[in-house]
Protein backbone atom coordinates (compact mmCIF):
# COMPACT_ATOMS: atom_id res chain seq x y z
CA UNK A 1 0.00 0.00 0.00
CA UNK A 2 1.82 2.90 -0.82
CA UNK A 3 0.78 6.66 1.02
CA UNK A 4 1.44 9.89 -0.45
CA UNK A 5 2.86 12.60 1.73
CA UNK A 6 5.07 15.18 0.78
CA UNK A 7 5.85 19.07 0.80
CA UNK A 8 5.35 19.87 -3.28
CA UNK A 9 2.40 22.18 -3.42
CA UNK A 10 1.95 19.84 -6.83
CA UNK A 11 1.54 16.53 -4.69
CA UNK A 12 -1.87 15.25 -3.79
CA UNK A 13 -2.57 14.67 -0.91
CA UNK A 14 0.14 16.87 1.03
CA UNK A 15 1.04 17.52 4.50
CA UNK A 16 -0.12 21.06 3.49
CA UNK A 17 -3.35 19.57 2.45
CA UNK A 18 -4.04 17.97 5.83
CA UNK A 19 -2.61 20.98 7.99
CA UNK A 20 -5.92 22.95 5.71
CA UNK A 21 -8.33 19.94 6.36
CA UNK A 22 -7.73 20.39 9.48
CA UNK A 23 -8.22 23.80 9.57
CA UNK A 24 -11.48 24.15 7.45
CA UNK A 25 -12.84 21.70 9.58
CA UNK A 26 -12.42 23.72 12.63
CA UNK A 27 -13.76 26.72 10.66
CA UNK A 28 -17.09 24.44 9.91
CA UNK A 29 -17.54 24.02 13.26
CA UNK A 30 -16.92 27.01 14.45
CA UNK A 31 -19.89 27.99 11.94
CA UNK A 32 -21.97 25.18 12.66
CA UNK A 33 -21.57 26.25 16.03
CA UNK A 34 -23.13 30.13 15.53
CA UNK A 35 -25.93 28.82 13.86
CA UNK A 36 -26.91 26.57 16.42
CA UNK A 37 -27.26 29.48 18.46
CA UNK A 38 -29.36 31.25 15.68
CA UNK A 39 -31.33 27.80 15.53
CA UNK A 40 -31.68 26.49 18.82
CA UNK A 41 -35.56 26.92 18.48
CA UNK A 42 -35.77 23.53 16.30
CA UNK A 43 -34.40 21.85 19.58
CA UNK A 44 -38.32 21.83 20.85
CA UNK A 45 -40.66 22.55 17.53
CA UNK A 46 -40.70 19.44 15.24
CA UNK A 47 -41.00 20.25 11.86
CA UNK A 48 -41.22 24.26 11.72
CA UNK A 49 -37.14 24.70 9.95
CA UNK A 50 -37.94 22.78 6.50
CA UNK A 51 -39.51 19.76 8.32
CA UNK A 52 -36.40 18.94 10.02
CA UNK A 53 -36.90 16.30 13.11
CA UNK A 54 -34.36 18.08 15.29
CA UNK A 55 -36.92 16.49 18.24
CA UNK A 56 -36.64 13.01 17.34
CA UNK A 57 -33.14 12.87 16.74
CA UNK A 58 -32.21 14.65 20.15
CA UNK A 59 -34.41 12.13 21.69
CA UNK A 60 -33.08 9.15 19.97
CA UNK A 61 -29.57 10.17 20.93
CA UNK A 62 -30.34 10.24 24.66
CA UNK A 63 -33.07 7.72 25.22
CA UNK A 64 -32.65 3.92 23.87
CA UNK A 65 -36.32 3.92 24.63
CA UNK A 66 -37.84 6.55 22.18
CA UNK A 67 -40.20 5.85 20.49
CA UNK A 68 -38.90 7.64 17.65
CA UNK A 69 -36.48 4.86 16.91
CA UNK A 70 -39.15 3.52 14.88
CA UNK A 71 -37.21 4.81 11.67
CA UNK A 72 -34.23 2.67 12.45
CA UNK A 73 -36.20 0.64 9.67
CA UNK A 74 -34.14 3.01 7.54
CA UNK A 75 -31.33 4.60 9.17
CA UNK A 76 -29.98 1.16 10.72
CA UNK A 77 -26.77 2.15 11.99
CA UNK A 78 -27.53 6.00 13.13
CA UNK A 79 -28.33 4.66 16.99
CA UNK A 80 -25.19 2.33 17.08
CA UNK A 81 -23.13 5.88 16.36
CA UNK A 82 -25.28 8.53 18.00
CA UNK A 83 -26.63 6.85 20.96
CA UNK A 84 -23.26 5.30 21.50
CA UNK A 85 -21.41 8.29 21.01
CA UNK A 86 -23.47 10.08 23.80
CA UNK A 87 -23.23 6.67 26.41
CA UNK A 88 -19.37 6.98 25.73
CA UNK A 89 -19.59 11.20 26.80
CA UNK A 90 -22.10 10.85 29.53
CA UNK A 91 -20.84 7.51 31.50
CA UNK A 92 -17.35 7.36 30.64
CA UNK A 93 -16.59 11.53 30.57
CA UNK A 94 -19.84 12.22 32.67
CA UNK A 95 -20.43 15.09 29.68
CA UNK A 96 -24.10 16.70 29.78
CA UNK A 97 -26.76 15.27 27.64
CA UNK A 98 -27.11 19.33 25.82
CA UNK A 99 -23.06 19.32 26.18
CA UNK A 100 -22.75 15.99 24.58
CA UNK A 101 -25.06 16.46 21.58
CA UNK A 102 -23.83 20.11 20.76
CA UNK A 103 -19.99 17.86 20.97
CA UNK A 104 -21.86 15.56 17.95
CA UNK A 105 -23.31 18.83 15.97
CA UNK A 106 -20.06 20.57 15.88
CA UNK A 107 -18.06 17.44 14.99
CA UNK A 108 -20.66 16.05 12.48
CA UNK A 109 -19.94 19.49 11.08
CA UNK A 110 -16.12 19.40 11.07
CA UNK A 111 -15.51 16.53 9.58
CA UNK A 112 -18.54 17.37 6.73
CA UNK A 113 -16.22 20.79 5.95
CA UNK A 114 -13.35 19.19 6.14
CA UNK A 115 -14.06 15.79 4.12
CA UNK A 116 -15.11 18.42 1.05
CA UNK A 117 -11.77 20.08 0.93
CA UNK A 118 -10.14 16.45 1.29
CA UNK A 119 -12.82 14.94 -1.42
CA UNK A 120 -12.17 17.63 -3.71
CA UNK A 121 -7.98 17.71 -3.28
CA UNK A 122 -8.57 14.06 -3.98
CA UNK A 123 -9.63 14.66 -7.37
CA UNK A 124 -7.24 17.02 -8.30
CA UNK A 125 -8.85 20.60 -8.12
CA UNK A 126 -6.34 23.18 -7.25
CA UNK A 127 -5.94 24.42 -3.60
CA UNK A 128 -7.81 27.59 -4.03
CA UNK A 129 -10.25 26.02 -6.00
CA UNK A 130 -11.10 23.62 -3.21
CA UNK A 131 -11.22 26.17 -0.42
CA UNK A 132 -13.49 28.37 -2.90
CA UNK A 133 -15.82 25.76 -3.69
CA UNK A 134 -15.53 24.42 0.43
CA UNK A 135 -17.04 27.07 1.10
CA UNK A 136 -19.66 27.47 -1.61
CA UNK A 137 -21.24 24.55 0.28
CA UNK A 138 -21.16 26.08 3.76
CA UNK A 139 -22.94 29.16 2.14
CA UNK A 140 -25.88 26.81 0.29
CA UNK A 141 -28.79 24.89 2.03
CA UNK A 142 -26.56 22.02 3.49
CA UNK A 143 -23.93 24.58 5.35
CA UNK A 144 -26.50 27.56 6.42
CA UNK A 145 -30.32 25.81 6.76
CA UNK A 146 -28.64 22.21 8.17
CA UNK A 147 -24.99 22.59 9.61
CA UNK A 148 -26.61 24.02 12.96
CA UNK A 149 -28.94 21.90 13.53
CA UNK A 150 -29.39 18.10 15.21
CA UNK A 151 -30.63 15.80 12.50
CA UNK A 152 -28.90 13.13 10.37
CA UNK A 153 -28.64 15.35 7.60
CA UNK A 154 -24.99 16.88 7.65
CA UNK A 155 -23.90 12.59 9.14
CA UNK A 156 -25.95 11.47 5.87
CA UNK A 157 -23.67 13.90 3.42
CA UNK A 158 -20.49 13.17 5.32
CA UNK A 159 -21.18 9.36 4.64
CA UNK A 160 -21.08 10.78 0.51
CA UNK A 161 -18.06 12.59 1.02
CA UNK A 162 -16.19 9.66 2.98
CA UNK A 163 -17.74 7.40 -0.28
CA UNK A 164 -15.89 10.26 -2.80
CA UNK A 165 -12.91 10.20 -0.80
CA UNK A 166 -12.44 6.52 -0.07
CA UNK A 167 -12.77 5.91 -4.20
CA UNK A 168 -9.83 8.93 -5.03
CA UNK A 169 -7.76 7.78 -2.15
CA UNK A 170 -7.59 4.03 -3.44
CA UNK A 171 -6.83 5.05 -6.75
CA UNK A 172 -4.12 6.72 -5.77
CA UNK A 173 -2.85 3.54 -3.99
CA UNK A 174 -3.57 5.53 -0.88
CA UNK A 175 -5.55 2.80 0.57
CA UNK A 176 -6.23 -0.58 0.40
CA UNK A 177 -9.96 -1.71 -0.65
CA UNK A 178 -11.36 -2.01 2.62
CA UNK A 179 -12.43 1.26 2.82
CA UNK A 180 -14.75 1.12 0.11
CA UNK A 181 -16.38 -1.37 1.69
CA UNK A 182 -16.48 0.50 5.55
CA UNK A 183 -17.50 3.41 3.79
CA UNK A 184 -20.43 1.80 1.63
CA UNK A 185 -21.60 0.15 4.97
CA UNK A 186 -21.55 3.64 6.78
CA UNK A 187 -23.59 5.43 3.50
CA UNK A 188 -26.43 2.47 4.18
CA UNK A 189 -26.55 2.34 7.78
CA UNK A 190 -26.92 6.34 8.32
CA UNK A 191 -29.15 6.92 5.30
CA UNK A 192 -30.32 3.91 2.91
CA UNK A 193 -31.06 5.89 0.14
CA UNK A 194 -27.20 7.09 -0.18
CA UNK A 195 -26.29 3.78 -0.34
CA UNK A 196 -26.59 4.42 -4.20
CA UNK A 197 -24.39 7.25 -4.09
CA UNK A 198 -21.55 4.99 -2.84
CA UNK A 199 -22.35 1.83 -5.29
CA UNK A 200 -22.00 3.87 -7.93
CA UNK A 201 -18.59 5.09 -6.45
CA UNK A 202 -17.26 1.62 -5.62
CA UNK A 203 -18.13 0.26 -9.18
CA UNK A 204 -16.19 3.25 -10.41
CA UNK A 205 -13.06 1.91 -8.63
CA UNK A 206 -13.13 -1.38 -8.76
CA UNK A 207 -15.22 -2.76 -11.55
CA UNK A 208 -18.78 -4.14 -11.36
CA UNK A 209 -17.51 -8.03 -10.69
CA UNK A 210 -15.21 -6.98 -7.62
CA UNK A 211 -17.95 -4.06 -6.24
CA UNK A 212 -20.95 -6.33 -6.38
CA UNK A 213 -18.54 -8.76 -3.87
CA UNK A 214 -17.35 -5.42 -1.84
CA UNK A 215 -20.64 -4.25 -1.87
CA UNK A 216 -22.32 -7.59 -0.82
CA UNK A 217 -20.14 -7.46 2.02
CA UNK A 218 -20.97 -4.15 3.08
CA UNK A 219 -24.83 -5.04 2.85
CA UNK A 220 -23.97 -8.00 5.32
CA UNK A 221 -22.02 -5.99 7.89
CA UNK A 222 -25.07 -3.31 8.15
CA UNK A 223 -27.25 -6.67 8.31
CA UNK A 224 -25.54 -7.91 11.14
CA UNK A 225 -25.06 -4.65 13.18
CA UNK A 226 -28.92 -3.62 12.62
CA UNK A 227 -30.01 -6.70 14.41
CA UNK A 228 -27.72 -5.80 17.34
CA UNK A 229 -29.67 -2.40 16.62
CA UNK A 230 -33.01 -4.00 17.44
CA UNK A 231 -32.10 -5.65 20.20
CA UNK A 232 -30.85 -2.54 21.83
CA UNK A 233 -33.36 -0.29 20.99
CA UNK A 234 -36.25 -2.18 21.76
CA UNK A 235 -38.63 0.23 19.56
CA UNK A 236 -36.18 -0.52 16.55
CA UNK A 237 -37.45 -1.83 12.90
CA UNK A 238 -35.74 -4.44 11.71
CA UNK A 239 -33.61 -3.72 8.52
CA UNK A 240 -34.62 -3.66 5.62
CA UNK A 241 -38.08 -3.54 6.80
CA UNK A 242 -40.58 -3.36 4.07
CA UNK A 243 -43.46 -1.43 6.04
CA UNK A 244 -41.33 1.72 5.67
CA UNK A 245 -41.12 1.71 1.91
CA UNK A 246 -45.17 2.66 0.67
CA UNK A 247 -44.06 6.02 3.17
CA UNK A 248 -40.99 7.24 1.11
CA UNK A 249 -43.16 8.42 -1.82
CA UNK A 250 -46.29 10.45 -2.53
CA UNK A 251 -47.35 8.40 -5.06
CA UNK A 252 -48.21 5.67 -2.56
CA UNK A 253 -50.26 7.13 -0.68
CA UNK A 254 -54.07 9.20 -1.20
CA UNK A 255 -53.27 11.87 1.36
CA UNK A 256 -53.89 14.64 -0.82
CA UNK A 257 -52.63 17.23 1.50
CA UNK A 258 -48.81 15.44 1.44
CA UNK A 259 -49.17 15.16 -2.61
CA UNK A 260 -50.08 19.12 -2.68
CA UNK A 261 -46.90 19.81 -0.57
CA UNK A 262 -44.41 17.75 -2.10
CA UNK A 263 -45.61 19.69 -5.52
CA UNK A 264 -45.44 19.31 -8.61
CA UNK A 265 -42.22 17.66 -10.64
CA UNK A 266 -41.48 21.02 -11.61
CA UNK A 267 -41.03 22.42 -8.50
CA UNK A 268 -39.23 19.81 -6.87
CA UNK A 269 -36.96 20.21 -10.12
CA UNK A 270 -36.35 23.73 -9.07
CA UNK A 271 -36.00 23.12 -5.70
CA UNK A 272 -33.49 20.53 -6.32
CA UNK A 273 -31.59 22.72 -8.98
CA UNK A 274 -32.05 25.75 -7.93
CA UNK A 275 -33.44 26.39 -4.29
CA UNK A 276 -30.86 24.63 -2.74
CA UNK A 277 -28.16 26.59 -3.50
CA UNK A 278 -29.10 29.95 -4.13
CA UNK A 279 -31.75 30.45 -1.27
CA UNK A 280 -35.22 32.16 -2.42
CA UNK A 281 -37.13 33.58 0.31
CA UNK A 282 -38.94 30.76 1.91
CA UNK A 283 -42.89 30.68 2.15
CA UNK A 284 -44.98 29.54 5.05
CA UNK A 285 -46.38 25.71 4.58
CA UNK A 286 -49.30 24.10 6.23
CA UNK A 287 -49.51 20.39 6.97
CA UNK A 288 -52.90 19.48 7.75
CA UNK A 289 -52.26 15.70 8.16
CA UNK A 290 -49.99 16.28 11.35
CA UNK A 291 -52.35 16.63 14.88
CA UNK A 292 -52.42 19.71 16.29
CA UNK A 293 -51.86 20.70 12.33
CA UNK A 294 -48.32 22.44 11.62
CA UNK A 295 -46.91 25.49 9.81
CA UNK A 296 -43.16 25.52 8.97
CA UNK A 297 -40.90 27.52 6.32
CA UNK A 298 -40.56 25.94 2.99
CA UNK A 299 -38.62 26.51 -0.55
CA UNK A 300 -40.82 23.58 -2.19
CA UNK A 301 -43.80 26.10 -3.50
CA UNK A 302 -41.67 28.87 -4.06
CA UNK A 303 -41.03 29.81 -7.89
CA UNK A 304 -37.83 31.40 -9.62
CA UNK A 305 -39.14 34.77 -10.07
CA UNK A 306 -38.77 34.97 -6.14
CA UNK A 307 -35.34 35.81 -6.28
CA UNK A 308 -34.06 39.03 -6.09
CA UNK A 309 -31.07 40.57 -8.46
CA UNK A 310 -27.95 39.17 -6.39
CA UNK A 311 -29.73 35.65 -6.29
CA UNK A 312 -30.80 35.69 -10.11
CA UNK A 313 -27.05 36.53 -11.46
CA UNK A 314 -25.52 34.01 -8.52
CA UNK A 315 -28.15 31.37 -9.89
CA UNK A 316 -27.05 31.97 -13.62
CA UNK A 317 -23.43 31.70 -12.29
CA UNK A 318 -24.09 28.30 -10.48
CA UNK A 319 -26.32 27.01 -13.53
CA UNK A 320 -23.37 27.91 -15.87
CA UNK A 321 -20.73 26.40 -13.76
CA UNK A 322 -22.51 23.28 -13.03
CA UNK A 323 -23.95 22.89 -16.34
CA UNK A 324 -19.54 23.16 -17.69
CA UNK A 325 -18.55 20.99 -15.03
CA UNK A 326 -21.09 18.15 -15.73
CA UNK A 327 -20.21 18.20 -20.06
CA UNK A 328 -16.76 18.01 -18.65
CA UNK A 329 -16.81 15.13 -16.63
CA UNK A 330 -19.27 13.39 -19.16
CA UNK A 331 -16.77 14.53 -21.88
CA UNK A 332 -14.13 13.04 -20.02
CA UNK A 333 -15.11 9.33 -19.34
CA UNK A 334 -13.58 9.29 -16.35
CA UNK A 335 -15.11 6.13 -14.05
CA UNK A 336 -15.18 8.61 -11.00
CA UNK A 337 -16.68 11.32 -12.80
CA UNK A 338 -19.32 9.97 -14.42
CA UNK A 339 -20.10 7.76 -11.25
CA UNK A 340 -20.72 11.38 -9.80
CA UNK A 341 -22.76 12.41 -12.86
CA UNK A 342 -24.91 9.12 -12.43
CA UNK A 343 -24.99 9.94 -8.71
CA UNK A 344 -26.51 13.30 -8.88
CA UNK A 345 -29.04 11.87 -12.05
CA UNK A 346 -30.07 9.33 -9.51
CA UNK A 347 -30.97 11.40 -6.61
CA UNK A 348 -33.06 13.66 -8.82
CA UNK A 349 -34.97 11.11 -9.73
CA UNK A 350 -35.22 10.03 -6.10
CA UNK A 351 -36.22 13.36 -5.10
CA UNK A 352 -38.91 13.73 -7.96
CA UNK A 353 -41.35 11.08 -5.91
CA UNK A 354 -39.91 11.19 -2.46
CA UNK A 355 -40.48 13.92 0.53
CA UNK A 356 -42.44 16.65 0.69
CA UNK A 357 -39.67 19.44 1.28
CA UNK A 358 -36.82 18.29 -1.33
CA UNK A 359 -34.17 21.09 0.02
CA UNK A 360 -34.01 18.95 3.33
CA UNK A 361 -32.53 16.41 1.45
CA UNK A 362 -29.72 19.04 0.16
CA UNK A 363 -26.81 17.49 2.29
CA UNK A 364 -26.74 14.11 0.49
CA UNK A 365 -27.12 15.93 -3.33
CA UNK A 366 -25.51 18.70 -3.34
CA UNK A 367 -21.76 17.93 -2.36
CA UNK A 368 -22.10 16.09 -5.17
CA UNK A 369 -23.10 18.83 -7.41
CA UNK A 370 -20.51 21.33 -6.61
CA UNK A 371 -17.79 18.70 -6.64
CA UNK A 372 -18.90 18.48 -10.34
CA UNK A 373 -19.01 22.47 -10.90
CA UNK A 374 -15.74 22.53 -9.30
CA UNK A 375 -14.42 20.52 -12.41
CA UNK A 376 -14.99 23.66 -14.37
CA UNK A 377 -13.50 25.84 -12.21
CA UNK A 378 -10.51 23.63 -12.07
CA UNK A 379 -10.21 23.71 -15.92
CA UNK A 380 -10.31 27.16 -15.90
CA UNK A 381 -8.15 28.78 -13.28
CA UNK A 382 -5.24 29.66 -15.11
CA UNK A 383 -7.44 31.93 -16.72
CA UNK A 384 -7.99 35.37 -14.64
CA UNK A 385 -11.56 35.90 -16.26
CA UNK A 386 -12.46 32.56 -14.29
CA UNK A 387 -11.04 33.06 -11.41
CA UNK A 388 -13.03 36.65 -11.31
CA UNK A 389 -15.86 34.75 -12.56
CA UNK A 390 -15.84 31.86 -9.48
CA UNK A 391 -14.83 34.85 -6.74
CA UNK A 392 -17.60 37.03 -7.69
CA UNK A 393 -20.25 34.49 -7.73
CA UNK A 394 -18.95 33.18 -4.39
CA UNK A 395 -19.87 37.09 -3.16
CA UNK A 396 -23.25 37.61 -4.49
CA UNK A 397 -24.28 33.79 -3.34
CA UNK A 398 -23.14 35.16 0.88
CA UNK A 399 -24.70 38.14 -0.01
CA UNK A 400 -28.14 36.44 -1.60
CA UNK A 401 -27.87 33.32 0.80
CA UNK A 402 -27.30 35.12 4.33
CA UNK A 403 -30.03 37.63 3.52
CA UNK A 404 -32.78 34.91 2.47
CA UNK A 405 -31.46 33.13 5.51
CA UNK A 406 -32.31 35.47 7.98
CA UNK A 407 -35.68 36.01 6.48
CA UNK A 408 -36.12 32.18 6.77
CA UNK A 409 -34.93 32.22 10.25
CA UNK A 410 -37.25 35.79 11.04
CA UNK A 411 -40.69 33.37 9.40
CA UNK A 412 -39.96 30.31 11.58
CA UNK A 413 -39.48 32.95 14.80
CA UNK A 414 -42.90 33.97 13.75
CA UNK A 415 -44.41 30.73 14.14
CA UNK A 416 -43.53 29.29 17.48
C-alpha cells in the first residue's frame, strides 16, 4: 500500500493539504456552532425549519427507549453511532446530555467541511479552488439551513463525502480496498437511500464483478449490526423492513394534503436545482395531516421569479458552472466522474417522488453537485476571467444566501 505525503504544493494529498483539512474543519464548526445558536428553536418545535426532526433525533440520541427509533427501519446504523457516542460522553466523561449532543453537531460538522476540501484535493482541483468551492457549500442549504442543527442530515452527506474520498484515495494507492467497503456500509446504515451514491462510487473503482462482492459485504455488515440495533433499541425496525417503503413516496399514498406539498415535478426540479443553492425567500407551509396541524418555512412552493437581483445573477453563475462541469466530466469518461454524474441523475430522480420538502434532502445531493461544478473551475483557473468569474459568484451567493437566511430564520421565529 503505498501513502502519499510530501511538501510539493503539486503533490496530492500533502502535509499542506491535511494541515488545511484540518483547519477548514475547525472553521465548519466554528460555523456550525453560531448557527446553532441562531437555531436552537428547532431543539423543541418538530418540523417548523424545513420539516427537520431536530426532536426526534435529540431524543433518539439520549433515550434507547424513544419511540422515535421507529425509523431505524431506515437509518440502521444511526443509533449504534449517536446513541453510543453520547453513552461513551455521559458515562465514561460524565459530559451533559445538551453538552454531549452540541460535541456531535459541531463534529458532524467538522468533519462534513473538512471531508469536502479532502474529497475535492482528492480529485485534483487546485488548492484555491477547493477552499473556494468548500465554502460554496457552507454558504448553500446544506452549510446555512442544516450545519446548525441536530438531525442526520450533515452525518448522511459526510457518509457521501467519505464514499468520494475513499474511491480517489484508493486510486491513488492511498488505501487498500477495505475502505470502500467501511464506507459503503456507513452510506447504508446512516441513510439507505445514499447507499446508491456509494455503489456507484465503488463500481467506479473497482469494476462491477469486484464491487458487487465489496458491496455484498458491506450489505452484510449493516445486516448484522442492525439486528444488534433492534435488540438494543427495543422500539427498533428491523432492517430492511418493508413497512417503511409505501411512506418514502407520494405516489403511494391518497393523502392529498402530502401530494399538494411535495408539488409538482417542476417544483421539486427547481427546488433541487435551484433552491438549494441559491436560497429564495422561503414561504410559510401548512400540513394538515400532522395533529395539532403544523406550519413551517418551505422553498418547495416557491417559484424562480422569487429571487431578487444578487440571487438571479448568482443562480445563472451556479447554472453555468454546473452545467460546464457536468459536459466536462461526461466529456471526459472518467469512471469517478461519471459515477458522480450518475450519482446526482439518480438522486433527482429520487427526489422527484420522495419527501415533501426536497431542500431537506440538500446534504446528500448537493456535495455532489458542486464537486462536479468545481471541475470547471478547475479547468479554468489559469485563466484570470475565471477566477473573477468563481470569486464574484462566491460574493453575491453570501450576499443572496445570508439575507434569504435570515428572512427564513425571522418566518420560523414567527411561528412558534
Amino acid at each position: 500500500m503505498r501513502r502519499v505525503y510530501a511538501d510539493s504544493p503539486t503533490t496530492v494529498f500533502s502535509r499542506t493539504d491535511v494541515e488545511i483539512t484540518v483547519l477548514v474543519g475547525g472553521a465548519g464548526a466554528m460555523l456550525a456552532w453560531a448557527l446553532s445558536m441562531l437555531l436552537v428553536f428547532t431543539e423543541g418545535h418538530l418540523d417548523v425549519w424545513f420539516e427537520s426532526d431536530s426532536v426526534y433525533i435529540l431524543s433518539q440520541i439520549t433515550d434507547r427507549l424513544s419511540e422515535y427509533n421507529q425509523s431505524n427501519g431506515h437509518h440502521p446504523l444511526y443509533p449504534l453511532i449517536g446513541f453510543g457516542a453520547m453513552w461513551v460522553l455521559g458515562h465514561g466523561l460524565g459530559v451533559a446530555d445538551a453538552i454531549g449532543a452540541r460535541f456531535l453537531l459541531l463534529a458532524s460538522a467538522a468533519m462534513f467541511t473538512a471531508g469536502m476540501f479532502a474529497a475535492l484535493r482528492l480529485l485534483d482541483r487546485p488548492r484555491p479552488v477547493a477552499l473556494l468551492f468548500t465554502a460554496l457549500l457552507l454558504l448553500t442549504s446544506p452549510g446555512l439551513l442544516f450545519l446548525g442543527i441536530h438531525e442526520r442530515l450533515i452525518p448522511g452527506g459526510l457518509t457521501v463525502l467519505l464514499s468520494v474520498i475513499a474511491v480517489a484515495a484508493w486510486r491513488r494507492g492511498m488505501l487498500d480496498r477495505w475502505p470502500l467497503v467501511a464506507t459503503a456500509a456507513l452510506a447504508l446504515g446512516i441513510t439507505i437511500t445514499n447507499f446508491m451514491t456509494a455503489s456507484l462510487l465503488v463500481v467506479a473503482a473497482a469494476g462491477i464483478r469486484q464491487a458487487a462482492r465489496l458491496l455484498a459485504i458491506a450489505f452484510a455488515i449493516v445486516q448484522v449490526l442492525s439486528l444488534v440495533t433492534v435488540l438494543t433499541f427495543p422500539r427498533s425496525t428491523v432492517f430492511p423492513y418493508p413497512g417503511t417503503w409505501p411512506w418514502f413516496s407520494t405516489i403511494w399514498t391518497d393523502l392529498d394534503d402530502i401530494a399538494y406539498r411535495a408539488g409538482t415535478p417542476g417544483q421539486k426540479s427547481t427546488a433541487f436545482w435551484m433552491h438549494s443553492i441559491v436560497l429564495p425567500e422561503a414561504l410559510v407551509q401548512t400540513k394538515f395531516v400532522a395533529d395539532p396541524v403544523m406550519r413551517y418555512v418551505s422553498f418547495q412552493h416557491v417559484p424562480l421569479t422569487a429571487h431578487h437581483w444578487p440571487g438571479v445573477t448568482a443562480l445563472a453563475a451556479w447554472l453555468a458552472c454546473l452545467i460546464a462541469g457536468v459536459g466536462l466530466s461526461l466529456r471526459g469518461r472518467d469512471p469517478i466522474d461519471l459515477a458522480l454524474a450518475a450519482a446526482l441523475a439518480a438522486q433527482w430522480f429520487l427526489f422527484l417522488i420522495f419527501g415533501e420538502e426536497t431542500v431537506l434532502y440538500a446534504p446528500y445531493y448537493v456535495p455532489i453537485a458542486v464537486i462536479l461544478a468545481s471541475k470547471a473551475a478547475a479547468r479554468g483557473w489559469s485563466d484570470r476571467r475565471v477566477r473573477i468569474a468563481v470569486v464574484a459568484m462566491l460574493l453575491l451567493l453570501a450576499w443572496n444566501n445570508l439575507w434569504t437566511f435570515t428572512l427564513a430564520r425571522d418566518a420560523a421565529h414567527g411561528l412558534l
